[in-house]
N, C-alpha and C. Protein backbone atom coordinates (compact mmCIF):
# COMPACT_ATOMS: atom_id res chain seq x y z
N UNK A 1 -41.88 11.57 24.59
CA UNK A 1 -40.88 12.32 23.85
C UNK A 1 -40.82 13.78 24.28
N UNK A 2 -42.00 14.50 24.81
CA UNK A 2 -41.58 15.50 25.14
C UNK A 2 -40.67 16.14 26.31
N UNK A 3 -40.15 15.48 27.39
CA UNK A 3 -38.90 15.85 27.54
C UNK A 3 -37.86 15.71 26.80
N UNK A 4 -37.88 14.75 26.09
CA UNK A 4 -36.28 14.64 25.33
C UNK A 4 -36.42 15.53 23.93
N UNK A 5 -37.54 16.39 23.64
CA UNK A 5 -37.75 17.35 22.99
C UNK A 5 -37.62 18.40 23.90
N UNK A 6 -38.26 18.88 24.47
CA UNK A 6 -37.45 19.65 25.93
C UNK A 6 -36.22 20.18 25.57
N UNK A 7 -35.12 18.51 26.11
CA UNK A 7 -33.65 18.98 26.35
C UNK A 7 -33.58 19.15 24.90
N UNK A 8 -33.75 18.85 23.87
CA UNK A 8 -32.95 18.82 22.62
C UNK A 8 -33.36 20.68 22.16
N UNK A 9 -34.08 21.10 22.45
CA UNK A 9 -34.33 22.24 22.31
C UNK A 9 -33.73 23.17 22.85
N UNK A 10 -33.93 23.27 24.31
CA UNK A 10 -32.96 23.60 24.93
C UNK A 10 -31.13 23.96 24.45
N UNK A 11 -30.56 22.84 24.03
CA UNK A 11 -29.45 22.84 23.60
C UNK A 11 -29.06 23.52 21.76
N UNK A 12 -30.32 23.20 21.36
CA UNK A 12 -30.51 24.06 20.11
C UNK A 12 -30.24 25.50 20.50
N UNK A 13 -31.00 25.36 21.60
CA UNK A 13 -31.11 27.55 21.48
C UNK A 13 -30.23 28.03 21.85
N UNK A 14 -29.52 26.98 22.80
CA UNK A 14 -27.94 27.65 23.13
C UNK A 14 -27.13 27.93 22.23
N UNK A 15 -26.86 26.67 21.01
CA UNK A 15 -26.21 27.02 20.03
C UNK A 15 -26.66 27.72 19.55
N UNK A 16 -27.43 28.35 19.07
CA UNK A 16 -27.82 29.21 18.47
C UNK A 16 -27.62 30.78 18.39
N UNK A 17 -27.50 31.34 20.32
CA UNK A 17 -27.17 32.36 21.06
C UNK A 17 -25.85 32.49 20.88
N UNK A 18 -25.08 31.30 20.89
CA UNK A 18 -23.73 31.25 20.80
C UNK A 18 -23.21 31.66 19.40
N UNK A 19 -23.87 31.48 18.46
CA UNK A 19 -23.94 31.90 16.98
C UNK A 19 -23.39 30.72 16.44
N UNK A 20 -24.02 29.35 16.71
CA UNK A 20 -23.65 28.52 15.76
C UNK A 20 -24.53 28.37 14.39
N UNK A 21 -24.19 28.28 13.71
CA UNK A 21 -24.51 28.42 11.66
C UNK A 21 -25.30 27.02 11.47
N UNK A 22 -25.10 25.86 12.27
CA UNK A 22 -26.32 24.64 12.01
C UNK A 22 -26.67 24.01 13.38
N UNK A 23 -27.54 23.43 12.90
CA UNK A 23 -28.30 22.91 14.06
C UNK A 23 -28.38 21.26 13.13
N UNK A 24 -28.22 20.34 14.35
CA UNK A 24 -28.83 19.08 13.96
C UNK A 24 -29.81 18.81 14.82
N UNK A 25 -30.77 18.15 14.65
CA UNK A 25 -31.65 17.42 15.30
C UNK A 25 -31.74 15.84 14.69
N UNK A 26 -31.41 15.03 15.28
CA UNK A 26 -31.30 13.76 15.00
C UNK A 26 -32.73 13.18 15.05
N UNK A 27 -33.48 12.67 13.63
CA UNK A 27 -34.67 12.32 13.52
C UNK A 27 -35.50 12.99 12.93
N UNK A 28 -36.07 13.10 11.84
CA UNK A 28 -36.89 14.09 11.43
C UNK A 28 -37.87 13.94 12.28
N UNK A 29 -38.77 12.92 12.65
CA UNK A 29 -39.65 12.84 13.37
C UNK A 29 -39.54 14.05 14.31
N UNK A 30 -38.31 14.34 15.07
CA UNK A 30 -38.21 15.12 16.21
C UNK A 30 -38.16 16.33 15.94
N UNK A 31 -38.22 16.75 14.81
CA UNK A 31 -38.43 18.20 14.32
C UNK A 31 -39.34 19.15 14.78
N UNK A 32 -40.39 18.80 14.42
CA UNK A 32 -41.60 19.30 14.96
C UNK A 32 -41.72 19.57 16.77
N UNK A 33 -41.60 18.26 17.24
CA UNK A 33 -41.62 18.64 18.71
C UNK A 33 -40.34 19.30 19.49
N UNK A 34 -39.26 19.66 18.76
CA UNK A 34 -37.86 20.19 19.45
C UNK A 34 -38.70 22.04 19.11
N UNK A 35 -39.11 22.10 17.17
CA UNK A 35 -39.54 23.64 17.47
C UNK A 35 -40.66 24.09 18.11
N UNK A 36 -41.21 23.61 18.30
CA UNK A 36 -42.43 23.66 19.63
C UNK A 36 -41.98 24.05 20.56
N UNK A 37 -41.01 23.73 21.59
CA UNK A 37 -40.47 24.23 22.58
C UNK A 37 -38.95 25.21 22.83
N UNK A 38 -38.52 25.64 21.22
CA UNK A 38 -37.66 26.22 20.89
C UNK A 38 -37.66 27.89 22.12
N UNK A 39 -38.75 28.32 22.07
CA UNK A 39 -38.69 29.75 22.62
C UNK A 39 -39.44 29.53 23.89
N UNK A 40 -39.43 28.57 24.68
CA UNK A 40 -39.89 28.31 26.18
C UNK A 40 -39.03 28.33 26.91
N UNK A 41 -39.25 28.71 28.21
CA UNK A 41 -38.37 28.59 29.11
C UNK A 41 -38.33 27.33 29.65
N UNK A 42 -36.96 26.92 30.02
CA UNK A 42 -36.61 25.58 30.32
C UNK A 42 -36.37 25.14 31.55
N UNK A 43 -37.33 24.33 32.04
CA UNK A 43 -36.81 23.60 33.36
C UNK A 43 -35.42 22.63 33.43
N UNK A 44 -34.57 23.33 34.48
CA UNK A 44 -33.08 22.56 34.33
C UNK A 44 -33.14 21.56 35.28
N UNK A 45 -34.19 21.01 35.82
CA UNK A 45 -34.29 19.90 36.40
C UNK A 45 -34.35 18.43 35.40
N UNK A 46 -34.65 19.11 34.00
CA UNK A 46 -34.41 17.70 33.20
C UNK A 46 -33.38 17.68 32.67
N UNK A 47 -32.29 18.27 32.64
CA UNK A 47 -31.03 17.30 32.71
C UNK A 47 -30.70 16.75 33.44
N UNK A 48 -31.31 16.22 34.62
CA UNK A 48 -30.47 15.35 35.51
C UNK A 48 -31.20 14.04 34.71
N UNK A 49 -30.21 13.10 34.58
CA UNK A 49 -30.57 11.90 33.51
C UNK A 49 -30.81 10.64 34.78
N UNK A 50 -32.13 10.08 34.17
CA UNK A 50 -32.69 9.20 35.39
C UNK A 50 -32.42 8.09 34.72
N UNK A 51 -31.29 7.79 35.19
CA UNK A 51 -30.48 6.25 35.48
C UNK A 51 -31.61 4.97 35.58
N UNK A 52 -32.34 5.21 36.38
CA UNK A 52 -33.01 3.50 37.15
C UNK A 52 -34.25 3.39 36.34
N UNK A 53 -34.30 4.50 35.71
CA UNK A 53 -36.01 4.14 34.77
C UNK A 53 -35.57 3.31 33.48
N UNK A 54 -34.36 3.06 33.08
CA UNK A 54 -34.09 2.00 32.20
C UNK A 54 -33.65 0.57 32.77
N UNK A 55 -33.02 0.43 33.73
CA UNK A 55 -32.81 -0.33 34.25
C UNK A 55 -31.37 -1.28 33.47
N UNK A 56 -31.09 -2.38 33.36
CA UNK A 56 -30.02 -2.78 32.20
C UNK A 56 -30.24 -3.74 31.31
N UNK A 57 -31.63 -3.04 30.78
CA UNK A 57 -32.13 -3.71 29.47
C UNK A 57 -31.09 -3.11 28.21
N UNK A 58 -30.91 -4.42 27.39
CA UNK A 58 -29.88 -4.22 26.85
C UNK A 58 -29.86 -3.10 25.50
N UNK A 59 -31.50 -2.85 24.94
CA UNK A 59 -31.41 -2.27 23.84
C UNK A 59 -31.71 -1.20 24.38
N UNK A 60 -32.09 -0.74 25.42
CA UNK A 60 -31.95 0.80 25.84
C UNK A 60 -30.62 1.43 25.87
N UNK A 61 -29.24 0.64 26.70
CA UNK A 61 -28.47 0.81 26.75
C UNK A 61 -27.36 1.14 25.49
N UNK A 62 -27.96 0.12 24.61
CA UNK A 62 -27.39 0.57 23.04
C UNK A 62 -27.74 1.56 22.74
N UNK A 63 -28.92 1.92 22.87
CA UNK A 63 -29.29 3.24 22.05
C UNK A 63 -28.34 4.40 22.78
N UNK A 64 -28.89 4.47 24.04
CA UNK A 64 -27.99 5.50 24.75
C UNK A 64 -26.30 5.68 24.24
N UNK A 65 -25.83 4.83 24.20
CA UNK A 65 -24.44 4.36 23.88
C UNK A 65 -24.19 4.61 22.42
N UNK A 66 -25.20 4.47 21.37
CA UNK A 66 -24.98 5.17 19.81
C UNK A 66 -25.26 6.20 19.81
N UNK A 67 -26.11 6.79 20.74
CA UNK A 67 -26.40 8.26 20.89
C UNK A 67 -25.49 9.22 21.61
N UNK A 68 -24.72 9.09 22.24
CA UNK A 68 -23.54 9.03 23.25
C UNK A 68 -22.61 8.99 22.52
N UNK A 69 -22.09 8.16 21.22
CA UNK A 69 -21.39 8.27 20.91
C UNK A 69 -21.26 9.27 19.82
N UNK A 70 -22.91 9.72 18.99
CA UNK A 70 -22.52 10.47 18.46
C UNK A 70 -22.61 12.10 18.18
N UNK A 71 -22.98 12.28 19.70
CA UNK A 71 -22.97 13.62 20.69
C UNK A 71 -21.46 13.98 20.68
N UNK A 72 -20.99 13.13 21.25
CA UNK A 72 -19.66 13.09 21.44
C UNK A 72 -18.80 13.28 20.33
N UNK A 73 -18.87 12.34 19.18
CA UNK A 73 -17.93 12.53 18.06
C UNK A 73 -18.92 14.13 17.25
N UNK A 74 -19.99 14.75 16.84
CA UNK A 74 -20.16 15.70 16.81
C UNK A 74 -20.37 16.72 17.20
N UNK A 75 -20.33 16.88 18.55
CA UNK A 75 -20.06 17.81 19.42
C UNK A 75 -21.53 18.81 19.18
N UNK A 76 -22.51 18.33 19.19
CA UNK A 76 -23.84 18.95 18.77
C UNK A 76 -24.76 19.19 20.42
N UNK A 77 -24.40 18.17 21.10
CA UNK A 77 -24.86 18.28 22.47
C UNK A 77 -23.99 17.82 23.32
N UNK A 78 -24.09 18.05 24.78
CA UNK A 78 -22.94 17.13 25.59
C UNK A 78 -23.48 15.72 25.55
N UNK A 79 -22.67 14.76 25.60
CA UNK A 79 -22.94 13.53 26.06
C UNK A 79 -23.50 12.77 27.11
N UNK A 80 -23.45 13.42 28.05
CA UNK A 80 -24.47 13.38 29.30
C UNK A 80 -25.63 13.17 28.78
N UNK A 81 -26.04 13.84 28.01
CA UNK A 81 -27.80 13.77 27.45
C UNK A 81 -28.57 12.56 27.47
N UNK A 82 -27.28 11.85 26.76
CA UNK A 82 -27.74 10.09 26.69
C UNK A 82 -27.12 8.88 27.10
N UNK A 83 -26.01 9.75 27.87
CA UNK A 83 -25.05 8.72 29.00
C UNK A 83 -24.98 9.45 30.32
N UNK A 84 -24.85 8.99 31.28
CA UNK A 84 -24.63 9.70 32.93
C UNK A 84 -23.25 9.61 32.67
N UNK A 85 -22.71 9.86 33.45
CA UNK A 85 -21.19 9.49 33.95
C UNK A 85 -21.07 8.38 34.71
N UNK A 86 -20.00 7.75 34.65
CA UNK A 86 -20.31 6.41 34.86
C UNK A 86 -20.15 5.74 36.45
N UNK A 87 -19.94 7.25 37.46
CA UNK A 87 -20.68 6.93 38.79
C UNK A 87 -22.06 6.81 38.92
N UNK A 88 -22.70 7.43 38.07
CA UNK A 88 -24.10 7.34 38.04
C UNK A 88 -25.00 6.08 37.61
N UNK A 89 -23.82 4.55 37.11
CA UNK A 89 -23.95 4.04 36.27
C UNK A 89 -24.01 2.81 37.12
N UNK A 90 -25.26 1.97 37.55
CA UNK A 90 -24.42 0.40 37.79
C UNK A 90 -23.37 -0.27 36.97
N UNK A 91 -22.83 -1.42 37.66
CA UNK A 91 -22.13 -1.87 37.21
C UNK A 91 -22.47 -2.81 35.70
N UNK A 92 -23.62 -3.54 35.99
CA UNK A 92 -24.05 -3.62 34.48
C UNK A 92 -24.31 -2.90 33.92
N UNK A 93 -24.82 -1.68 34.22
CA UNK A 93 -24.86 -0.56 32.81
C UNK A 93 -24.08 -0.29 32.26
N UNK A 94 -23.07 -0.10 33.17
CA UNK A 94 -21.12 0.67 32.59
C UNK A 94 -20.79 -0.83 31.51
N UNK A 95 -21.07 -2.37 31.97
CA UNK A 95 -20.43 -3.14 31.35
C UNK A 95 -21.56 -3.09 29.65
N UNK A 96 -22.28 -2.67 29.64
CA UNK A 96 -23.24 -2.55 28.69
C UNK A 96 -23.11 -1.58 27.66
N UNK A 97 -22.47 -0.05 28.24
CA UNK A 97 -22.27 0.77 26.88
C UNK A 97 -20.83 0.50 26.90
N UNK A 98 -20.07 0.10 27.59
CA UNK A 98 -18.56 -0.52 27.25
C UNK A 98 -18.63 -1.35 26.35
N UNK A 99 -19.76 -2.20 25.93
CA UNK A 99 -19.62 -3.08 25.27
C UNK A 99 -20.15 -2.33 23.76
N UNK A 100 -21.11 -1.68 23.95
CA UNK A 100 -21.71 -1.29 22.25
C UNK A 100 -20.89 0.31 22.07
N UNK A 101 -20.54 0.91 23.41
CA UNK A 101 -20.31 2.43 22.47
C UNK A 101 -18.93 2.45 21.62
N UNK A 102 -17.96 1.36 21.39
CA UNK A 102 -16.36 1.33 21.01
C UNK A 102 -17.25 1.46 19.60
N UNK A 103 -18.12 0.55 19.28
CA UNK A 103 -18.99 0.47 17.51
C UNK A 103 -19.10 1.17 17.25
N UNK A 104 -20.29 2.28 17.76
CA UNK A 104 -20.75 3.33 17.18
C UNK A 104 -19.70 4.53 17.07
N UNK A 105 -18.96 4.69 18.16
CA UNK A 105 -17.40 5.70 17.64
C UNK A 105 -17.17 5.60 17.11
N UNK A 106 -16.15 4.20 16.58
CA UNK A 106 -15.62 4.24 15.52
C UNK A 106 -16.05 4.24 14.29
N UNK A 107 -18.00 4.46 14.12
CA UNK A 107 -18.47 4.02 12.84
C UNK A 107 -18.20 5.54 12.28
N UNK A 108 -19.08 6.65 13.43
CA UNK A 108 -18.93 7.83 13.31
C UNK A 108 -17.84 8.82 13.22
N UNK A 109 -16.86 8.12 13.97
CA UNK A 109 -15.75 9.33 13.03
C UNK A 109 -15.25 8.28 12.01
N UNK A 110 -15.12 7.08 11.75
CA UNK A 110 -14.82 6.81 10.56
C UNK A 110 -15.75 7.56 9.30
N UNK A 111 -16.87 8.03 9.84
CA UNK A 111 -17.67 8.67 8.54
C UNK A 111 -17.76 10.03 8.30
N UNK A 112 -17.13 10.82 9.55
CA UNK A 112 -16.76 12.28 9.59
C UNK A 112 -15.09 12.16 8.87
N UNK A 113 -14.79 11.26 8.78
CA UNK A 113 -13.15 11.69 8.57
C UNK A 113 -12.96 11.99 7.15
């Protein structure tokens, strides 16, 4: 977890500089380890998102893809974080969050609206 406490920190402090008024951190669990690395300097070599260490197991791909989706519908981090772009993507991967991320969108702005 501690890279993906890392980036999530990272993106906290930006908003933050930027003068945004909340912060989410998705997970209480992840609380603790995102402010831990709140005032470190950040290696920008971990956003490059490593594609092949999941491979196209299917419940990794969901997660990425609910997480993805709801980066995206709240605009709290970029979406990249937990999706590549989908050159970066085999072809079963792309057919994999095609298949679960339409759910989680529509659950999430159905629940922001």
């Amino acid at each position: 977890w501690e890279e993906r406490h890392k980036v999530m920190a990272h993106f906290a402090a930006q908003q933050a500089a930027a003068g945004a008024d909340v912060g989410v951190v998705v997970g209480s669990q992840h609380i603790d380890g995102v402010a831990e690395y709140l005032n470190q300097d950040f290696d920008e070599s971990l956003l490059a998102t490593p594609t092949g260490r999941d491979g196209n197991d299917p419940v990794e791909w969901e997660k990425r893809a609910a997480v993805g989706a709801f980066l995206t519908t709240t605009r709290i981090f970029p979406p990249w974080c937990a999706l590549p772009n989908e050159q970066e993507m085999t072809q079963d991967q792309l057919d994999l969050v095609k298949r679960f991320y339409p759910k989680y969108r529509n659950a999430f702005v159905g629940r922001l609206a």
